[in-house]
Protein backbone atom coordinates (compact mmCIF):
# COMPACT_ATOMS: atom_id res chain seq x y z
CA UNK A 1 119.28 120.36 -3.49
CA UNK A 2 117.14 117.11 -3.92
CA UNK A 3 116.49 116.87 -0.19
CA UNK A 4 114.98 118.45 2.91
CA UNK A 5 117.73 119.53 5.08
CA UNK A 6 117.27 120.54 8.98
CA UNK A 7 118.56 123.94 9.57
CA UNK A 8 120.84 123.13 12.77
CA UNK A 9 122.09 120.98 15.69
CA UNK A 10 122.25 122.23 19.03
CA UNK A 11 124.02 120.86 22.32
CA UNK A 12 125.19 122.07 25.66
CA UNK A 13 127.30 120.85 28.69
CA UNK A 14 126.88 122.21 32.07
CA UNK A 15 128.78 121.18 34.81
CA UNK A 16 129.58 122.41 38.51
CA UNK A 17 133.54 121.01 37.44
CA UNK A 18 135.59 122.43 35.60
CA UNK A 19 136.38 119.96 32.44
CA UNK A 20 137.28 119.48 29.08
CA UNK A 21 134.92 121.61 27.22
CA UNK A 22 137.01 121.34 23.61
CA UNK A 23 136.84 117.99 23.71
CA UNK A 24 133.26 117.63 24.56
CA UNK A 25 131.82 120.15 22.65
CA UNK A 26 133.80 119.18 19.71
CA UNK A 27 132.56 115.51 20.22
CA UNK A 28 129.25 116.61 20.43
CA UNK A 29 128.94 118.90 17.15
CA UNK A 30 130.54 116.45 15.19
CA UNK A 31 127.94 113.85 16.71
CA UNK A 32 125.49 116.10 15.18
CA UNK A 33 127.09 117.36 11.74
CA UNK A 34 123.97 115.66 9.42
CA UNK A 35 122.10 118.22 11.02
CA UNK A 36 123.74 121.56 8.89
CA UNK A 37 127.20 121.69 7.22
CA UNK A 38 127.05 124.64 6.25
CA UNK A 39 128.74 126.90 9.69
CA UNK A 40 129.02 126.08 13.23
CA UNK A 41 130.49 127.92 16.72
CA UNK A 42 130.18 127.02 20.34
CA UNK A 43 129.77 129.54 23.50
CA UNK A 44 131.95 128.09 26.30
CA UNK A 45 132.08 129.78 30.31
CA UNK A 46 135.05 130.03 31.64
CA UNK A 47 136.02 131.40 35.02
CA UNK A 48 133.09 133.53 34.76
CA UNK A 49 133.78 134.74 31.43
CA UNK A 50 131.90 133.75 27.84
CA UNK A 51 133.75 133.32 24.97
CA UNK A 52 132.30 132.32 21.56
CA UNK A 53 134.28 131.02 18.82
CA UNK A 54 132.57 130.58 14.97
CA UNK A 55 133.02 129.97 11.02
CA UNK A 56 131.47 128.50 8.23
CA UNK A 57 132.94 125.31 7.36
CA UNK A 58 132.36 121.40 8.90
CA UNK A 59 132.71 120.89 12.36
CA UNK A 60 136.80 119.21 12.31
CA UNK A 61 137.63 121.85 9.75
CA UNK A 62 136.44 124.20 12.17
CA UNK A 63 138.21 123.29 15.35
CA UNK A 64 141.21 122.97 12.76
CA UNK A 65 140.97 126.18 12.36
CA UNK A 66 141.20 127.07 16.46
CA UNK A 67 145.31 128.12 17.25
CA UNK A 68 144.69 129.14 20.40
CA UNK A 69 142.34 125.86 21.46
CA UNK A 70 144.17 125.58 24.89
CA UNK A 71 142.72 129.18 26.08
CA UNK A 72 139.03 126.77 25.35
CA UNK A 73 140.33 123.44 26.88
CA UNK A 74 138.49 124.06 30.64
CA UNK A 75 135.59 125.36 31.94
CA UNK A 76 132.40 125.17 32.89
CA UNK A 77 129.74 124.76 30.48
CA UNK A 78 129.42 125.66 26.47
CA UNK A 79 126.54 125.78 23.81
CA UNK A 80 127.21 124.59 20.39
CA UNK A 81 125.25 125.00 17.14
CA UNK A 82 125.45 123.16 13.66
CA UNK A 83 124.20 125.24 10.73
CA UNK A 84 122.57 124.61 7.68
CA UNK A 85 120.57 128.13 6.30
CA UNK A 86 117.22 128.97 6.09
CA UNK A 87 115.72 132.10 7.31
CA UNK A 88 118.10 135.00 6.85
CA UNK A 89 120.22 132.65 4.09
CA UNK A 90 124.14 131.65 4.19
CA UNK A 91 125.74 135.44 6.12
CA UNK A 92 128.65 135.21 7.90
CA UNK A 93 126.77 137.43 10.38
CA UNK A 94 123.84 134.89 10.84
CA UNK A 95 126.07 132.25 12.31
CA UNK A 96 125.41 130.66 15.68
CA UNK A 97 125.84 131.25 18.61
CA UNK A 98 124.02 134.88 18.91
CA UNK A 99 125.60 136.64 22.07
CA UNK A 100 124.28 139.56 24.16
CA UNK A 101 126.75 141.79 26.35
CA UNK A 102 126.72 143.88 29.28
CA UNK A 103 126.75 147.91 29.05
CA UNK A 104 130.48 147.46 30.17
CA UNK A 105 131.52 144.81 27.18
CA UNK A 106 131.23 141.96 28.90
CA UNK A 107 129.04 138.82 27.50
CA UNK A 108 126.52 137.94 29.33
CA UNK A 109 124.17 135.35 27.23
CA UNK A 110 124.72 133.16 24.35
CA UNK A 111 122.00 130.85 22.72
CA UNK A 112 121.48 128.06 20.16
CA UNK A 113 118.72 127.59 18.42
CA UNK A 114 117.25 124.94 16.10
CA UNK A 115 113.79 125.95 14.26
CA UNK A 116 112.08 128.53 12.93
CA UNK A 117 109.90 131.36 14.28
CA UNK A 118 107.29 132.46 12.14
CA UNK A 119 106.62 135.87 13.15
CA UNK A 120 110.61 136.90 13.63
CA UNK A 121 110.28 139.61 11.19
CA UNK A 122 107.23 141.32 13.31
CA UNK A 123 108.97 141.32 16.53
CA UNK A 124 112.33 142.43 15.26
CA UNK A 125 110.94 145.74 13.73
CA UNK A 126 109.11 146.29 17.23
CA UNK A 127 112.66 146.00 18.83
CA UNK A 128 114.19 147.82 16.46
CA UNK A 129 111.74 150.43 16.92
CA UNK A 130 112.50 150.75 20.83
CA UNK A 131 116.30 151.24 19.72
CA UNK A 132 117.40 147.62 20.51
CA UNK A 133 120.02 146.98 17.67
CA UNK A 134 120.47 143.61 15.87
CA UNK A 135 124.03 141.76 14.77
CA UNK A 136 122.86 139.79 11.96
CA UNK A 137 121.47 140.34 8.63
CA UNK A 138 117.91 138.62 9.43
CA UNK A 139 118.06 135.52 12.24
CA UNK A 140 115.09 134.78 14.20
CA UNK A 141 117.40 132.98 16.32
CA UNK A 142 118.91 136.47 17.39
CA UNK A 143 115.09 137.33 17.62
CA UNK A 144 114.75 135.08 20.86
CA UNK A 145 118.47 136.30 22.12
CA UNK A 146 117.07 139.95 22.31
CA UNK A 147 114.01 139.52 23.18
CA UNK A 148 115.40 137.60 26.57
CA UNK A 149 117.59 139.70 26.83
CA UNK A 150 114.87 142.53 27.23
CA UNK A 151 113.24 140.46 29.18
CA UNK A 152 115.83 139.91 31.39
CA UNK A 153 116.24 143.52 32.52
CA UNK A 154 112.71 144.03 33.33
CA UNK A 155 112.46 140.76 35.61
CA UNK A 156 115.95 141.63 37.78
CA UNK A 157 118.15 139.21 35.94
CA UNK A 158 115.68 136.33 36.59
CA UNK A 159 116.07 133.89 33.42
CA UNK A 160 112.93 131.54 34.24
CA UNK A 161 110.39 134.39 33.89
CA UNK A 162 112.80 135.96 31.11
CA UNK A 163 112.40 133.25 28.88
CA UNK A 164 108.65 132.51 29.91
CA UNK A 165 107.44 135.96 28.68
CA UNK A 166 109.90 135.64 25.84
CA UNK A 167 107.20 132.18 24.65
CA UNK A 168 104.33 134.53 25.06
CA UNK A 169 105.60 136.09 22.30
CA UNK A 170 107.29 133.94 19.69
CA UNK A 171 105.35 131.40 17.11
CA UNK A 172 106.58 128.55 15.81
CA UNK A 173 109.03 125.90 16.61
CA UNK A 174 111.98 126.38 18.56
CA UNK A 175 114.45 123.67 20.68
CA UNK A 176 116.49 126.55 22.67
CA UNK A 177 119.81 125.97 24.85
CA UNK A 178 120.69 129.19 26.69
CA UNK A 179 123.95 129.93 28.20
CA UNK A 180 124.56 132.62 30.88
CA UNK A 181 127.56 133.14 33.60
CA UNK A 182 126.04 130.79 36.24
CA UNK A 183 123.29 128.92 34.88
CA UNK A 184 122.06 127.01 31.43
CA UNK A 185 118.59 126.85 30.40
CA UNK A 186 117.29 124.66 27.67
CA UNK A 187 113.58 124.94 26.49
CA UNK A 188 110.73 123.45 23.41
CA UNK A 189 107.94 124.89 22.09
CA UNK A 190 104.68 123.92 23.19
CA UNK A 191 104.56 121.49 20.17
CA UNK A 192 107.46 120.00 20.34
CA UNK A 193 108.40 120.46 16.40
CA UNK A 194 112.19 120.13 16.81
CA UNK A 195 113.95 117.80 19.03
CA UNK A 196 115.80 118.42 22.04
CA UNK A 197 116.94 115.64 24.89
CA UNK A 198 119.01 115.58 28.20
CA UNK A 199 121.02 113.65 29.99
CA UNK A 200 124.16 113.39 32.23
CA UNK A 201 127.33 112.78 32.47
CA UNK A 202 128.09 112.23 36.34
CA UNK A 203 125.77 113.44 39.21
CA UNK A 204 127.49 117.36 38.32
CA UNK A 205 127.56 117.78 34.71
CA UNK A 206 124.08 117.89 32.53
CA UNK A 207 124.19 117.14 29.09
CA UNK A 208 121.53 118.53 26.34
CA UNK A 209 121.45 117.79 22.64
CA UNK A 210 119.44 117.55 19.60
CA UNK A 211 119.65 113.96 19.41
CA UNK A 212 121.13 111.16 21.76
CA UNK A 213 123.68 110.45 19.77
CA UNK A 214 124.90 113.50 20.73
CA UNK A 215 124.85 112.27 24.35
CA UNK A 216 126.67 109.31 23.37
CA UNK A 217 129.56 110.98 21.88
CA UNK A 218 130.59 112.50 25.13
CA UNK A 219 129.90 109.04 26.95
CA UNK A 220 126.68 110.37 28.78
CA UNK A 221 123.73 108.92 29.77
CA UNK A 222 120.14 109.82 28.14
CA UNK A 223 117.62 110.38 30.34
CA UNK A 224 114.67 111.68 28.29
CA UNK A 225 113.31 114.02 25.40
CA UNK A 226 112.14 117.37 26.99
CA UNK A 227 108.50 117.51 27.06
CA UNK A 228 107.09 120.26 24.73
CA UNK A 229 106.22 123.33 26.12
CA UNK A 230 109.32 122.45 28.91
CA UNK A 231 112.45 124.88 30.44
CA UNK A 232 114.71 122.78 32.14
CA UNK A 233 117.33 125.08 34.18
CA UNK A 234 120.56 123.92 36.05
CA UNK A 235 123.00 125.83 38.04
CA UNK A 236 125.89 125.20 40.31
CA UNK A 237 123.10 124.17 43.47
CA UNK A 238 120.00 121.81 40.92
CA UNK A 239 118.09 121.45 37.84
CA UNK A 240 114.89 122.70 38.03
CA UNK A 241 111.74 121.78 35.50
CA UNK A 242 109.23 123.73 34.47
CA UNK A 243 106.27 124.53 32.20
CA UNK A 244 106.38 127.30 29.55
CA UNK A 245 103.15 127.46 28.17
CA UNK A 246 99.76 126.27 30.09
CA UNK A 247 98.41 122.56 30.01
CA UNK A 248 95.73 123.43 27.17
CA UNK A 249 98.26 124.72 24.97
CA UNK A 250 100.26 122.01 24.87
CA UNK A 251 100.30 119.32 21.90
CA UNK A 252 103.08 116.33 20.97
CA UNK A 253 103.65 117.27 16.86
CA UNK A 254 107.10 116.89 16.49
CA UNK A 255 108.13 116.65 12.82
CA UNK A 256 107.96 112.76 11.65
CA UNK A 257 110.53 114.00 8.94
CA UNK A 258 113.23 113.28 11.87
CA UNK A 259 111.92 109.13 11.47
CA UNK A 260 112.55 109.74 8.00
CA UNK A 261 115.55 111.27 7.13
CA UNK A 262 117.01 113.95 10.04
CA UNK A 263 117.86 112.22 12.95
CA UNK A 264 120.78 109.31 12.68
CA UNK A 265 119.90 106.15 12.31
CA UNK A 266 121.11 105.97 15.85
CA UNK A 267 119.30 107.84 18.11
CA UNK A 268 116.23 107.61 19.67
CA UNK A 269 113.77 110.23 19.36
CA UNK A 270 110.41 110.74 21.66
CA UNK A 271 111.49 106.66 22.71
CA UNK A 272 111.68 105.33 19.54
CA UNK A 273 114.26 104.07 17.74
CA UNK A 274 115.07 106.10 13.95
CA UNK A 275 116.62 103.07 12.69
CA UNK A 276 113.60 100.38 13.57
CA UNK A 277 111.32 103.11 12.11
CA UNK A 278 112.92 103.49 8.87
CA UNK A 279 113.37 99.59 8.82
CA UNK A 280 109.72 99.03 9.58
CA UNK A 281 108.91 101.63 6.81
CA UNK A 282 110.70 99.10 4.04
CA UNK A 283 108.78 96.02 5.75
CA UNK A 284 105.56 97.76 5.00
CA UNK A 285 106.46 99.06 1.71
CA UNK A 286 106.61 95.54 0.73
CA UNK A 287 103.40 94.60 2.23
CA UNK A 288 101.45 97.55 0.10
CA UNK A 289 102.93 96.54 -3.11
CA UNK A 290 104.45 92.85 -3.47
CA UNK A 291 106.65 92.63 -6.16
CA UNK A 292 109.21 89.82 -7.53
CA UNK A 293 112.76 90.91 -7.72
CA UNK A 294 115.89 89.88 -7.56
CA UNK A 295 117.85 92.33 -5.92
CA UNK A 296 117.02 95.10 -3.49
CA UNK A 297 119.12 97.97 -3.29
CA UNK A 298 118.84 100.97 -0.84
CA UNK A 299 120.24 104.97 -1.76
CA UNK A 300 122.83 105.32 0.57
CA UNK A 301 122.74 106.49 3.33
CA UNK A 302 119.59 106.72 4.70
CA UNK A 303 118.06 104.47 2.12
CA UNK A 304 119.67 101.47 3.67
CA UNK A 305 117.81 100.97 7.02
CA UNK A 306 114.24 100.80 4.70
CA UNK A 307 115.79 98.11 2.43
CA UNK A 308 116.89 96.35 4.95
CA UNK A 309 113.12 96.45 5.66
CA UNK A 310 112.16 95.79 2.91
CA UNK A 311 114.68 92.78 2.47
CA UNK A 312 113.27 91.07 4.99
CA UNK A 313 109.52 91.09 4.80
CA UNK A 314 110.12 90.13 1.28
CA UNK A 315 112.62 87.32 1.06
CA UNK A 316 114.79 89.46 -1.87
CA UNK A 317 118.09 89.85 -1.02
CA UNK A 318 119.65 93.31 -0.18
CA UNK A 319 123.03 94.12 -1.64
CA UNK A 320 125.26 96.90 -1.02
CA UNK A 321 125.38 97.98 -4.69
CA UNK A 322 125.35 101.67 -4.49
CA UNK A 323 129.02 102.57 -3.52
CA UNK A 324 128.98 106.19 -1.84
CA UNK A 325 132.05 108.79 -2.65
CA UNK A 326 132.04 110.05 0.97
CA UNK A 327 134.76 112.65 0.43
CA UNK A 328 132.51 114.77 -1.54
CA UNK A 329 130.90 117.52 0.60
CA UNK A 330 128.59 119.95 -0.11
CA UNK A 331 131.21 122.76 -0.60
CA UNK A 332 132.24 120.85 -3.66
CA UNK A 333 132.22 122.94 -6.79
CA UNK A 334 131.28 121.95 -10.57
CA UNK A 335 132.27 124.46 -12.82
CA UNK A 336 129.65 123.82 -15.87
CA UNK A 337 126.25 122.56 -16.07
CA UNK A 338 126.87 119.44 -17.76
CA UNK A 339 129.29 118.61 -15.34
CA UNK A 340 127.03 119.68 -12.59
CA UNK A 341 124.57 117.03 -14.22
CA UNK A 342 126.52 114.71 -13.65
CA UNK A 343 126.76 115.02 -9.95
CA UNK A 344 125.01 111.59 -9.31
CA UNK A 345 127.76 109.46 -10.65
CA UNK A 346 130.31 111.15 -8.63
CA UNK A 347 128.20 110.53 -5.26
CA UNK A 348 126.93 107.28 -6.06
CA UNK A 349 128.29 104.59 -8.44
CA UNK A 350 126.93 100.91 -8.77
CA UNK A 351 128.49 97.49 -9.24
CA UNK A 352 127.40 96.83 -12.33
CA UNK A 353 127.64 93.07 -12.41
CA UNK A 354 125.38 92.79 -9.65
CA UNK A 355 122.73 95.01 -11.20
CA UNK A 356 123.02 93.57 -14.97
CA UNK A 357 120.23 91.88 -16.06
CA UNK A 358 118.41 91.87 -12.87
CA UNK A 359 115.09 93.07 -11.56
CA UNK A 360 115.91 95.57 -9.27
CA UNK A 361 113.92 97.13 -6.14
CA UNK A 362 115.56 100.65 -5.67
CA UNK A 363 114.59 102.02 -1.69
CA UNK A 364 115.12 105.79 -1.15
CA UNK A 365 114.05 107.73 1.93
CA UNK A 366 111.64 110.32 -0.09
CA UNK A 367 111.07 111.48 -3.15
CA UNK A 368 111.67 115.23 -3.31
CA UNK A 369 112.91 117.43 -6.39
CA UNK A 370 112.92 114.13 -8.60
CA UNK A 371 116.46 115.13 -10.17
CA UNK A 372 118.44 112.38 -8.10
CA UNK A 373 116.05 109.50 -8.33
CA UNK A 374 115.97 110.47 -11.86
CA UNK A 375 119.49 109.95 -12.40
CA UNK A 376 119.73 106.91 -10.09
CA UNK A 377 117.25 105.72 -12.60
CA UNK A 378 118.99 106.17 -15.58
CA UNK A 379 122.47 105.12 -14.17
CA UNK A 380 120.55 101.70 -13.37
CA UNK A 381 118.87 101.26 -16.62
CA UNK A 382 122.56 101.70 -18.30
CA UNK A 383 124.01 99.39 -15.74
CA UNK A 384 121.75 96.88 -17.31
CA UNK A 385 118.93 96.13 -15.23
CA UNK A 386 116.01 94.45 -16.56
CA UNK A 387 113.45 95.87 -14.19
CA UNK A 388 113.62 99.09 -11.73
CA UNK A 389 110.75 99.04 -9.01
CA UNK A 390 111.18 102.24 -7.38
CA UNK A 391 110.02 102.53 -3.60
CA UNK A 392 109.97 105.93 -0.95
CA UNK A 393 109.84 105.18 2.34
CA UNK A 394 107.60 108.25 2.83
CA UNK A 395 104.21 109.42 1.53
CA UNK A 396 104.55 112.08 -1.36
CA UNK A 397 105.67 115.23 -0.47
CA UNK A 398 103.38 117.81 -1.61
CA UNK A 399 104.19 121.18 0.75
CA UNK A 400 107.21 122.86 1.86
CA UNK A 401 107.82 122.95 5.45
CA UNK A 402 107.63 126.46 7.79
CA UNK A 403 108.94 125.18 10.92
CA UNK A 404 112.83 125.11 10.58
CA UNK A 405 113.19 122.86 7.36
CA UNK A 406 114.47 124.23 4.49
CA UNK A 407 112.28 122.96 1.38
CA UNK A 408 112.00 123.45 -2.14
CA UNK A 409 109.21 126.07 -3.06
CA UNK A 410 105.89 123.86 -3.83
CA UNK A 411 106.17 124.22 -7.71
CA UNK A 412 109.51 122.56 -7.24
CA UNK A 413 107.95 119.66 -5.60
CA UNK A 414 108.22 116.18 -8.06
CA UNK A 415 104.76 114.84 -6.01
CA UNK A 416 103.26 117.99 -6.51
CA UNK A 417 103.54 118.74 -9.65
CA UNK A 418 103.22 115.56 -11.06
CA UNK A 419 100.89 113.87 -9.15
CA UNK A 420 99.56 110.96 -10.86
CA UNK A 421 102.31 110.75 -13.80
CA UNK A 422 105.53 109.94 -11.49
CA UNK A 423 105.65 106.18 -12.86
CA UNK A 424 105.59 107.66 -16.02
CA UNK A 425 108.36 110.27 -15.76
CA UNK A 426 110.55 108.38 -13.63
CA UNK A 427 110.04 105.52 -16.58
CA UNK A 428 109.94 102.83 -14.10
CA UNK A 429 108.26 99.44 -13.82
CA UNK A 430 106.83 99.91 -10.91
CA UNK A 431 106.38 102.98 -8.23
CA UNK A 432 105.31 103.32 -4.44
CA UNK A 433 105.19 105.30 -2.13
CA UNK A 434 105.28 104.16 1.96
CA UNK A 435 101.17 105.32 2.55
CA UNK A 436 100.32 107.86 5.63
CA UNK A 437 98.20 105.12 6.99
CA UNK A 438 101.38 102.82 7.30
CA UNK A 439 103.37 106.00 8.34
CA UNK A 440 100.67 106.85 11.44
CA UNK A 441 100.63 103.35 12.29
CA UNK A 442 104.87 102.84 12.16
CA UNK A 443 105.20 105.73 14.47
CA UNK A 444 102.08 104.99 16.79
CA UNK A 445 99.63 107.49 16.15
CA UNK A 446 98.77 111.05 15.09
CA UNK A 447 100.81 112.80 17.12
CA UNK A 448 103.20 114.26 14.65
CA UNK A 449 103.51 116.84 12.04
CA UNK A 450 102.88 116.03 8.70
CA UNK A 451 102.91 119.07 7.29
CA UNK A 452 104.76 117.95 4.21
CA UNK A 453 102.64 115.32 2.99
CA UNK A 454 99.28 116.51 3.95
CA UNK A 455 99.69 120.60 3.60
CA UNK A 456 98.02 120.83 7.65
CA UNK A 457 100.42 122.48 10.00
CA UNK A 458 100.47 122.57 13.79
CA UNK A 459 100.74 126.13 13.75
């Protein structure tokens, strides 16, 4: 794949009511389907009881799927999850939500989880060792379910201090939404890597979700990201905040790859708006590197937003001119290679009169394997164009990412490994690249990882 992709979407309702879970929780995945297409399940409570439901497959093919969707209609509360694969790969076994039961059968937890923990692989062979058996092939999401779960028995059923010594022990980045029979906990890491946000829908029900727009697919309210290093627990009588890890420990670095390309282009994330950050990231693309044009065009879709940017600051109109084929998913197969080569004209086609003979700004979100804005490239230069000025609206990426990204392997990396030759290979007029001075300054400071472009990660 020619892109970073987030490994999942999480969300959870919790409500002293009973109301219609299917709807909201199938409102809310879908909300969050950019975030993995690869599987996705929910965990809903139900007169006491927890039932999860799962498959691969995109969120409305999924609830397709569901026959018996009246026996999920009402409850009380559900967890959802939105997968795309990285650590333990695309099994069946691996998809979310992870479960826990009783001695007598009975489910008693279910969790969600969005990152990646670093040192899964550690703590699973020292539960394994104590005879505490494992469901999937290798999840470090499943890592946290057992390891609360452990917890759990040792502090009389008491989920704060359950989940509090499970932090002392896990290392990375984590957004967590926990479901149990009378509660709901959701929790970040102490650096805040992954997003997570809450909000309401009436003065009973509690809303929590990767992104807002998750909250506005239900018709709730936002109220605010959860600070990292937070546990946020409601139950039938409050919500109750709390600190995970001590004041020292704590540090703002979530990933600035949400601005960029994760998060919709509607959602706010730590208070600011994606879609004025990407938009601000064309404006000062154009201030680094002037050029005259006559056309600007932006790789669909999160291109757009940055030549819209890019647009303005510069006076060059933007036209619509890459037309997207948005009924080609990523299940779609191509039998032979050449075929497969060809995958760039299926997704994206242009209007060729509008690109003919022009000088064309082209404004994609990154630059990652190099094989698509190769492509676009060459589809441009036989649609005629006189001139191709390429533009990223992010620094070069050099490393892969750790913290629940998944990312090419570094030699695969088009900035890596070709450093100061890209103008050359891509065989373009002109090539930039949005600067990490501009980037810092877009987003308001430092206080973000930026692992990717500069190889230095929070952890």
């Amino acid at each position: 794949m020619d892109k970073f992709h987030e490994e999942c979407g999480v969300f959870g309702i919790y409500s002293t009511l009973k109301i219609d879970i299917f709807s909201f929780i199938q409102s809310g995945l879908f909300s969050l389907q950019h975030r993995g297409q690869e599987a996705c399940g929910f965990s809903i409570l139900k007169n006491g009881f927890i039932f999860t439901y799962k498959s691969e497959g995109l969120v409305l093919d999924f609830f397709q799927k569901i026959s018996n969707y009246k026996r999920y209609c009402i409850g009380n509360a559900v967890v959802g999850h939105t997968r795309y694969s990285t650590e333990g790969g695309q099994n069946k076994k691996n998809i979310q939500p992870f479960f826990g039961k009783s001695s007598c059968g009975k489910t008693i937890i279910s969790i969600v989880h969005n990152g990646n923990i670093i040192n899964a692989k550690n703590i699973r062979k020292k539960l394994e060792y104590k005879g505490i058996n494992f469901f999937s092939e290798y999840s470090d999401s499943e890592v946290i379910l057992r390891l609360i779960q452990k917890n759990l028995l040792e502090n009389n059923n008491n989920l704060e201090e359950s989940i509090k010594k499970t932090t002392f022990n896990i290392k990375g980045a984590y957004s967590v939404i926990v479901l149990m029979d009378n509660k709901m906990a959701a929790f970040r890491d102490p650096n805040g890597i992954r997003p997570l946000c809450y909000g309401f829908l009436d003065e009973k029900t509690y809303i929590f979700s990767s992104e807002t727009c998750g909250i506005d697919a239900v018709g709730g309210t936002y109220v605010r990201d959860l600070f990292p290093g937070e546990l946020i627990i409601v139950d039938d009588n409050s919500i109750k905040f709390s600190m995970i890890s001590k004041t020292e420990n704590i540090k703002n670095r979530i990933c600035s790859f949400e601005y960029i390309y994760f998060s919709r282009p509607d959602s706010v994330i730590e208070n600011l708006n994606v879609y004025k950050i990407r938009e601000k990231s064309g404006e000062k693309l154009y201030e680094q590197y002037p050029v005259k044009a006559d056309v600007v065009i932006g790789v669909p879709d999160s291109g757009v937003p940055a030549s819209i940017g890019y647009s303005k600051a510069s006076g060059i109109p933007f036209k619509p001119i890459l037309i997207k084929n948005k009924y080609i998913g990523r299940s779609f197969i191509l039998p032979k290679q050449e075929i497969r080569e060809k995958m760039v004209n299926l997704k994206l086609n242009p209007i060729l009169h509008e690109i003919r003979s022009k000088r064309v700004v082209i404004v994609d979100d990154s630059i990652v394997r190099g094989t698509t804005s190769k492509k676009l490239i060459d589809i441009l230069k036989k649609s005629g164009a006189k001139e191709i000025h390429f533009r990223s609206a992010s620094p070069p990426i050099i490393a892969p990412c750790y913290l629940g990204v998944n990312t090419p392997i570094k030699k695969d990396l088009f900035s890596y490994n070709y450093k100061n030759n890209i103008k050359k290979i891509l065989d373009v007029d002109s090539l930039e690249f949005l600067s990490m001075d501009n980037l810092i300054e877009i987003l308001g400071g430092k206080n973000y990882c930026f692992g990717c472009f500069t190889e230095e990660y929070p952890i």
